[in-house]
Structures are given as structure tokens and as C-alpha cells.
PDB file of N, CA and C in Angstrom:
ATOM      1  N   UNK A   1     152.384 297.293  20.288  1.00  0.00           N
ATOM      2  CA  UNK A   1     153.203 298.483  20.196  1.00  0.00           C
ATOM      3  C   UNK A   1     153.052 299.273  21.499  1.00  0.00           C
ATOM      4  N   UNK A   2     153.833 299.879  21.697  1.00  0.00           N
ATOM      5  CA  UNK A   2     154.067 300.614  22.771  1.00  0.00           C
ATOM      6  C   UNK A   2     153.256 301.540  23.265  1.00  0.00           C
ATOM      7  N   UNK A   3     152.768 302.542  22.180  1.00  0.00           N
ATOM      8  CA  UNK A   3     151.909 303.397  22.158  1.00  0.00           C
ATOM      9  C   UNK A   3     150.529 302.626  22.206  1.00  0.00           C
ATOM     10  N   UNK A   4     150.084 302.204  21.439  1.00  0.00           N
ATOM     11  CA  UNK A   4     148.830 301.259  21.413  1.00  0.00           C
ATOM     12  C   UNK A   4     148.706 301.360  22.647  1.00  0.00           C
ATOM     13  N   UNK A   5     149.104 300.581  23.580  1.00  0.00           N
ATOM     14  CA  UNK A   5     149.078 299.696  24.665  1.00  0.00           C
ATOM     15  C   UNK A   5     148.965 300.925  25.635  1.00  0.00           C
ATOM     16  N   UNK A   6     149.331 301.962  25.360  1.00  0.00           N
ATOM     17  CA  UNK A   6     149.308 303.045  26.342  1.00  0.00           C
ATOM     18  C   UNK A   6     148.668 304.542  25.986  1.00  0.00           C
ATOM     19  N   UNK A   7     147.781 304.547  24.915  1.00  0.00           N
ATOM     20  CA  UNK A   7     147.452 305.789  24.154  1.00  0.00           C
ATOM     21  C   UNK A   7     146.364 306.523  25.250  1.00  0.00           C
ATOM     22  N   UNK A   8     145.867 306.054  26.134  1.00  0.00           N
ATOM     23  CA  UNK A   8     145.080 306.876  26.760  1.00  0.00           C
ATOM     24  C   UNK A   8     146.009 307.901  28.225  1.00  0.00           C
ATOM     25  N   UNK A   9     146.841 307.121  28.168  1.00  0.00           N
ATOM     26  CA  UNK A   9     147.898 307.278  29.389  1.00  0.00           C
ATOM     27  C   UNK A   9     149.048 308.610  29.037  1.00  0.00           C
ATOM     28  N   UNK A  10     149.191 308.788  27.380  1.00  0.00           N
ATOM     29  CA  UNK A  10     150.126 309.971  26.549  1.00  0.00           C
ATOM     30  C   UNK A  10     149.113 310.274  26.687  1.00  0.00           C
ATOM     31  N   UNK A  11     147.913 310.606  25.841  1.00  0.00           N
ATOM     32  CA  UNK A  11     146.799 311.734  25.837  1.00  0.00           C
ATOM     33  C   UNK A  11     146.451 312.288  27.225  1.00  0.00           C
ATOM     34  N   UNK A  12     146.088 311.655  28.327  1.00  0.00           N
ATOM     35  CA  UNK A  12     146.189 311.937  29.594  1.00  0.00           C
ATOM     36  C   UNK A  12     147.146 313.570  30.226  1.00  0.00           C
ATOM     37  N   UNK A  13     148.568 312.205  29.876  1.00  0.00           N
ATOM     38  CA  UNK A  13     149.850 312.959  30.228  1.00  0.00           C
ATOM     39  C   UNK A  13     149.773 314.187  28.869  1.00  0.00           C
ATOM     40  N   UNK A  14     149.576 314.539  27.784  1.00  0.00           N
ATOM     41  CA  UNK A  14     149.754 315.633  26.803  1.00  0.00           C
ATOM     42  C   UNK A  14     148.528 316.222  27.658  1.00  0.00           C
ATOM     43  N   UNK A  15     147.580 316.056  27.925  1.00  0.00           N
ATOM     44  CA  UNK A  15     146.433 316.905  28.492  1.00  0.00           C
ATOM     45  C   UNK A  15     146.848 317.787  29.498  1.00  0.00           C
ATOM     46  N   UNK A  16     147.977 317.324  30.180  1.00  0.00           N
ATOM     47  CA  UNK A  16     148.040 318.214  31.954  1.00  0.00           C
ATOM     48  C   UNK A  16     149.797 319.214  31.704  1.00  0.00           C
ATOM     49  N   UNK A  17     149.580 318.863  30.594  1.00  0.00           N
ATOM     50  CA  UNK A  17     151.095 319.831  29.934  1.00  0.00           C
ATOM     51  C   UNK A  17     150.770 320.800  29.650  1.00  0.00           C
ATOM     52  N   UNK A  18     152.147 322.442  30.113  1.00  0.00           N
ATOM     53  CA  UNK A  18     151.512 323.337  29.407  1.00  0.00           C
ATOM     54  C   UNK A  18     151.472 323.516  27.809  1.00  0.00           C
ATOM     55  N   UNK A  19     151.130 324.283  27.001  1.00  0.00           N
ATOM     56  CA  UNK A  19     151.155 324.475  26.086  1.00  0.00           C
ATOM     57  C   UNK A  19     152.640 324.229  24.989  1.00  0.00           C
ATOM     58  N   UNK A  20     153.503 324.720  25.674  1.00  0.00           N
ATOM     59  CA  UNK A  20     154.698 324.933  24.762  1.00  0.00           C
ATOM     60  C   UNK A  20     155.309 323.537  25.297  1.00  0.00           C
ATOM     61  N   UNK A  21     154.659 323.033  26.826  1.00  0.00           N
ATOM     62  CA  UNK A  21     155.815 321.043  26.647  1.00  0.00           C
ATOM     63  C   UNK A  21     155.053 320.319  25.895  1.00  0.00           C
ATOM     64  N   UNK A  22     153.700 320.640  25.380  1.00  0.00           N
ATOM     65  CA  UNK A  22     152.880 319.700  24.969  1.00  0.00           C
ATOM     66  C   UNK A  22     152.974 319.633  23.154  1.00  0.00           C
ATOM     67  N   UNK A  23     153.789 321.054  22.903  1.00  0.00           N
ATOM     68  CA  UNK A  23     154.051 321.290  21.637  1.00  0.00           C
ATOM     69  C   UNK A  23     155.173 320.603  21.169  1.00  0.00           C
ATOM     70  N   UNK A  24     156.303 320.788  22.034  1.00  0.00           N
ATOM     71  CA  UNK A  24     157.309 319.803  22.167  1.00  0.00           C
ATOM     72  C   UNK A  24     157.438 318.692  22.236  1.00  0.00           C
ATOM     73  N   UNK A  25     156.571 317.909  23.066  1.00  0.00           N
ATOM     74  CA  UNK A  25     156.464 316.325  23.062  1.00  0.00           C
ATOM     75  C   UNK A  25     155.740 316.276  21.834  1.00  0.00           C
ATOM     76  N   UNK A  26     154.729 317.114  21.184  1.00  0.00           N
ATOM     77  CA  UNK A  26     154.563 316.186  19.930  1.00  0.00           C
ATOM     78  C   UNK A  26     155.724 316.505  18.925  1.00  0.00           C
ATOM     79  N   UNK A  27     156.230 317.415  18.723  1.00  0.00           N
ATOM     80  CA  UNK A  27     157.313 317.507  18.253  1.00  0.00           C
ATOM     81  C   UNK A  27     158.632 315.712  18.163  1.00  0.00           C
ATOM     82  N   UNK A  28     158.571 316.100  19.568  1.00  0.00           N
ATOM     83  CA  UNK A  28     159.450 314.568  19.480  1.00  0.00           C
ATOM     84  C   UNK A  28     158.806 313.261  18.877  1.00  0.00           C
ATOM     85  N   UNK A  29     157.435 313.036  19.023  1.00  0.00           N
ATOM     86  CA  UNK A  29     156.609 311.913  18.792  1.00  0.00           C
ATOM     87  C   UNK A  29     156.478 311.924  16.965  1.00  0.00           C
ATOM     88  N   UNK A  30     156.978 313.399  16.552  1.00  0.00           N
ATOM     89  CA  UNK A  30     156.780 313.612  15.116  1.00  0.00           C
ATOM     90  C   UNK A  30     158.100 313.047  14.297  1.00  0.00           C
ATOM     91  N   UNK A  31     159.078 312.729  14.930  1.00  0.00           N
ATOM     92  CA  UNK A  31     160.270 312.052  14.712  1.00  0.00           C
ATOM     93  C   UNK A  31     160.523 310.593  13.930  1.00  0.00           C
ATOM     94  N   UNK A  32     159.171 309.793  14.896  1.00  0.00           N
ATOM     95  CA  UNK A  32     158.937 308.685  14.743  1.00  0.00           C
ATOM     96  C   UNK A  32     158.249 308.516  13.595  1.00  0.00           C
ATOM     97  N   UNK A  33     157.342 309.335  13.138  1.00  0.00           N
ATOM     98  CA  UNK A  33     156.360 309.133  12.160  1.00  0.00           C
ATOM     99  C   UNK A  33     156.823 310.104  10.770  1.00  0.00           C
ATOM    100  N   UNK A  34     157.716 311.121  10.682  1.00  0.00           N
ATOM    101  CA  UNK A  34     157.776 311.354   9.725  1.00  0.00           C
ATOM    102  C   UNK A  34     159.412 311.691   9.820  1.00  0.00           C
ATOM    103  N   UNK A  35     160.024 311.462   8.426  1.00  0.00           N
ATOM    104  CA  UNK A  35     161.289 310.804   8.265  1.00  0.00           C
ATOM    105  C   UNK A  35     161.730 312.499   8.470  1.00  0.00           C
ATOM    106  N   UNK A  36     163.021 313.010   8.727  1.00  0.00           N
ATOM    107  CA  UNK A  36     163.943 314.128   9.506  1.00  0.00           C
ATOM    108  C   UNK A  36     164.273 314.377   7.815  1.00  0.00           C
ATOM    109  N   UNK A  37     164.345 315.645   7.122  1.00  0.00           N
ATOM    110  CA  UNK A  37     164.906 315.931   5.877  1.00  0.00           C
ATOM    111  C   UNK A  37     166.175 316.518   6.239  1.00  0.00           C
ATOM    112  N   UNK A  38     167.487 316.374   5.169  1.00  0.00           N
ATOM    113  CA  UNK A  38     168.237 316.991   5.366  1.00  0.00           C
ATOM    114  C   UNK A  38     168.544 318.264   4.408  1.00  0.00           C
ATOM    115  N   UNK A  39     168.862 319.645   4.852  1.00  0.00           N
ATOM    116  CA  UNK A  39     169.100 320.374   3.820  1.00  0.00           C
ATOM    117  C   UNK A  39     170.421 320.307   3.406  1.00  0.00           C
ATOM    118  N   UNK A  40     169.967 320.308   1.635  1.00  0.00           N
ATOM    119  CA  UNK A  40     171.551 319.960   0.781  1.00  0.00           C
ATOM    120  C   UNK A  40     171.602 321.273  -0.007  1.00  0.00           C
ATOM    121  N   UNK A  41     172.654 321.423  -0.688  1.00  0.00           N
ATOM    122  CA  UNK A  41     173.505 322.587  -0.744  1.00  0.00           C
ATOM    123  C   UNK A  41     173.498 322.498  -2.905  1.00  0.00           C
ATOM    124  N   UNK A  42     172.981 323.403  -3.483  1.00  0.00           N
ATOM    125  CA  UNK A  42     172.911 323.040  -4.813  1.00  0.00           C
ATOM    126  C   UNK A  42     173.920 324.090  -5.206  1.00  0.00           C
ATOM    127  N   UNK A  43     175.075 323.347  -5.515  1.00  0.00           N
ATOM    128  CA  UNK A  43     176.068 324.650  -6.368  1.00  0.00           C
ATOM    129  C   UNK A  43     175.817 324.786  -8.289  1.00  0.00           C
ATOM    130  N   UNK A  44     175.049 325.683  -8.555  1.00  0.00           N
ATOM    131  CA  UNK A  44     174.771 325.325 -10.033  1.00  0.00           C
ATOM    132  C   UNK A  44     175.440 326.386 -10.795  1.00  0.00           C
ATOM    133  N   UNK A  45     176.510 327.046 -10.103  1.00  0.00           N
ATOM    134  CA  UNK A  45     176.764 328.186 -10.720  1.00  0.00           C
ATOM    135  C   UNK A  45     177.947 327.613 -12.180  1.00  0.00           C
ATOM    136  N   UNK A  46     177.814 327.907 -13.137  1.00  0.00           N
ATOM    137  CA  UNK A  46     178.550 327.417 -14.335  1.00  0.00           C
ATOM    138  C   UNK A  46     179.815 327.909 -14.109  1.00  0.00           C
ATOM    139  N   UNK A  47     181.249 327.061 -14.071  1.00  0.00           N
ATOM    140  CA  UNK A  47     182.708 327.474 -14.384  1.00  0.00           C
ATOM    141  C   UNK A  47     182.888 327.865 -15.784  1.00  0.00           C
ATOM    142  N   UNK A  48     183.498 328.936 -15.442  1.00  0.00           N
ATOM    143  CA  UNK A  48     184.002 329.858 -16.525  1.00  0.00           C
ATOM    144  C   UNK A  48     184.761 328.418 -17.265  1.00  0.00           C
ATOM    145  N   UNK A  49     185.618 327.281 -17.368  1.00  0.00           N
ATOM    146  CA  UNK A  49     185.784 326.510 -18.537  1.00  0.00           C
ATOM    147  C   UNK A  49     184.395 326.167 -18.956  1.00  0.00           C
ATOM    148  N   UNK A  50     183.461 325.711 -18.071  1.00  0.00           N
ATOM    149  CA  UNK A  50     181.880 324.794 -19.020  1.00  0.00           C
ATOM    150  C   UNK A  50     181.304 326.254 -19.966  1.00  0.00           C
ATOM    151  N   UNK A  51     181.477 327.355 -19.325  1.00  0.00           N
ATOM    152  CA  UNK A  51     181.126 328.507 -20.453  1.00  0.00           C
ATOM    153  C   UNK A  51     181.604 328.507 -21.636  1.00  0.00           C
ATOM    154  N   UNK A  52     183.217 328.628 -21.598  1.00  0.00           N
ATOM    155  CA  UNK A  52     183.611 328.612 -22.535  1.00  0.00           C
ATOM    156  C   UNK A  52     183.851 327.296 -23.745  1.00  0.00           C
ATOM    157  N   UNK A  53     183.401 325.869 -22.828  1.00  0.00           N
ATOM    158  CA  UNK A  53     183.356 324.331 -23.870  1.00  0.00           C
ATOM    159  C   UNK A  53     181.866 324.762 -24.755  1.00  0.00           C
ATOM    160  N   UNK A  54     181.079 325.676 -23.758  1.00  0.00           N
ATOM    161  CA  UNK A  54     179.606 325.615 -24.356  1.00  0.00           C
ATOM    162  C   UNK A  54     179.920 326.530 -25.234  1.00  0.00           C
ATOM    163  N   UNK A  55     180.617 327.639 -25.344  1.00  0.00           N
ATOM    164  CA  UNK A  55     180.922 328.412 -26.163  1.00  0.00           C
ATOM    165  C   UNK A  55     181.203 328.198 -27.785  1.00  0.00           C
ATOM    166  N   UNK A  56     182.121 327.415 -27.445  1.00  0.00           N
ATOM    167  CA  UNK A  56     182.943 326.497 -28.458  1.00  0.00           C
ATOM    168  C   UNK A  56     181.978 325.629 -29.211  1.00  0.00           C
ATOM    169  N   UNK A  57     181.493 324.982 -28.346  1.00  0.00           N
ATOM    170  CA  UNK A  57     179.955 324.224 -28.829  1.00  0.00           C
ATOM    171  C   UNK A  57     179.341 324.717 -29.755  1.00  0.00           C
ATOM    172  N   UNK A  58     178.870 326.016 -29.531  1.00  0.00           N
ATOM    173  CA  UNK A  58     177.931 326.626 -30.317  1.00  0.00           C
ATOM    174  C   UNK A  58     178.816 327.315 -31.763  1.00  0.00           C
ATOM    175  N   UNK A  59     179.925 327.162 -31.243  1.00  0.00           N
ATOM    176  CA  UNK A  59     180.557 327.873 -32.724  1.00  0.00           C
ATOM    177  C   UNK A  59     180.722 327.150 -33.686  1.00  0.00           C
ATOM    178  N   UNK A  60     181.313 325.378 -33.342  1.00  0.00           N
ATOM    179  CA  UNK A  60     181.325 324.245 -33.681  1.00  0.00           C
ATOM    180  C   UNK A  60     180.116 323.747 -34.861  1.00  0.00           C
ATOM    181  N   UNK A  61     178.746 324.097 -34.311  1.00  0.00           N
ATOM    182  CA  UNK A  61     177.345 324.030 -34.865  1.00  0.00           C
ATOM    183  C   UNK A  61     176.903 324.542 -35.726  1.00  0.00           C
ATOM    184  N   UNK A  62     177.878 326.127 -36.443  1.00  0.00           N
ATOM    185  CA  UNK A  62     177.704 326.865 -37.035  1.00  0.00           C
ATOM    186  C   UNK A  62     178.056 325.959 -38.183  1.00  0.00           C
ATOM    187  N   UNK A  63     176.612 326.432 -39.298  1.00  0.00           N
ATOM    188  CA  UNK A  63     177.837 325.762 -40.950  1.00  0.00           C
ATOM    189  C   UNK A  63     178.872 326.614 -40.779  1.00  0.00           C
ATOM    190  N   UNK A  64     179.048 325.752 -41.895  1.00  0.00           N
ATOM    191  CA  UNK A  64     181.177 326.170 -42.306  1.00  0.00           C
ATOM    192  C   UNK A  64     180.245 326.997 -43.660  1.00  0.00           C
ATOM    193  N   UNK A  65     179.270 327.473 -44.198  1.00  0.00           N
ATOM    194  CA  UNK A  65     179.219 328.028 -45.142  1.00  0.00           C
ATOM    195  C   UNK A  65     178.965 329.605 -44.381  1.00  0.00           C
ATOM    196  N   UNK A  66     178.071 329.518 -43.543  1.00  0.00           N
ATOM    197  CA  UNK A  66     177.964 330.267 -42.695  1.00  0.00           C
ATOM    198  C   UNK A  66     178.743 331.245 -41.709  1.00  0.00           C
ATOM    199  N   UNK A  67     179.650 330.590 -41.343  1.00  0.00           N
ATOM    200  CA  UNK A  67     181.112 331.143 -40.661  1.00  0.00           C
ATOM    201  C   UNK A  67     182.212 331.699 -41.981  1.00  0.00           C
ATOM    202  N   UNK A  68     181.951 331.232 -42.879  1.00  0.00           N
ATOM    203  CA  UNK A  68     183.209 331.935 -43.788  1.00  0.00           C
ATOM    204  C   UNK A  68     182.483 333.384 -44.313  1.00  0.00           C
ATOM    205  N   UNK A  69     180.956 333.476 -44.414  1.00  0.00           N
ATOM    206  CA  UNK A  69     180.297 334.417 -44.853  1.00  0.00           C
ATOM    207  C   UNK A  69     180.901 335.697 -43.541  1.00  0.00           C
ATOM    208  N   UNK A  70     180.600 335.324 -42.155  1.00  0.00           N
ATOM    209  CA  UNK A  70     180.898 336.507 -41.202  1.00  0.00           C
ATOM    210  C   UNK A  70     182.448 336.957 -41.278  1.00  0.00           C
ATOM    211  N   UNK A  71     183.517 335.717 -42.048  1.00  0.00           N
ATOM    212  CA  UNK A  71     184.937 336.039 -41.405  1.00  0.00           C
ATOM    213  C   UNK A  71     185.349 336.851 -42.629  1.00  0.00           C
ATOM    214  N   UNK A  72     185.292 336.259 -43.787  1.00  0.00           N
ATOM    215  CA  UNK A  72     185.591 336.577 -45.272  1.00  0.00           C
ATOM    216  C   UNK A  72     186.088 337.868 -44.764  1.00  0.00           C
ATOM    217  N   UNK A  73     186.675 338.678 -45.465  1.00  0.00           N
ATOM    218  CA  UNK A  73     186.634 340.160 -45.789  1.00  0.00           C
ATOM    219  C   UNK A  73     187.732 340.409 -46.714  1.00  0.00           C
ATOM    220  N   UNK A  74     187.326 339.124 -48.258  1.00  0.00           N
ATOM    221  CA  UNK A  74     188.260 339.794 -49.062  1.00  0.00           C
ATOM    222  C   UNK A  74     187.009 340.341 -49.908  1.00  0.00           C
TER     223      UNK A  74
END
């Protein structure tokens, strides 16, 4: 490997860098070794139809002995 073959020669060269190129080159060298994440975008906000199917849902669930007790009003 590339590095192998040359690790005293980067440490060397990172040694005589200032601070902020030496932060940077490991930066780049961090590329190789750990995979780049991408940020993704979570839209979870509920549409007013899934409100109202869930709505429905829950009315659906109600007994039928139960629902005639709230509607009744003879």
C-alpha cells in the first residue's frame, strides 16, 4: 500500500506543516478511512387527508353500540 511503504515520509511531511495545513491534510486522509455521510431531509409532517383517514379510523373502531348511545337523542 501506498501509505505503508511511505508512513515515515507523511509523518515527516505532517511534522513541518503548520497547524491548520496539517489539520487539513488529515482531514483529507480522513476521507479514505471513514465513509462521507450524507444529510437527508425527513418530511414527517402528517397531510391533512392521512389526518383525516386516521380520523375516520378511529370512528370506524367505535362499537356501533357505543356510537348510537352519543348520537341517539330521541
Amino acid at each position: 500500500m501506498l501509505l505503508e511503504n511511505n508512513i515515515d515520509t507523511v509523518q515527516s511531511d505532517l511534522d513541518e506543516m503548520q497547524p491548520r495545513d496539517r489539520v487539513n491534510a488529515l482531514f483529507q486522509f480522513m476521507k479514505f478511512v471513514i465513509p462521507t455521510q450524507k444529510a437527508i431531509e425527513l418530511d414527517n409532517r402528517e397531510t391533512q387527508e392521512e389526518k383525516n383517514e386516521a380520523y375516520i379510523q378511529r370512528l370506524m373502531e367505535i362499537p356501533e353500540e357505543n356510537f348510537n348511545k352519543l348520537h341517539d337523542r330521541d
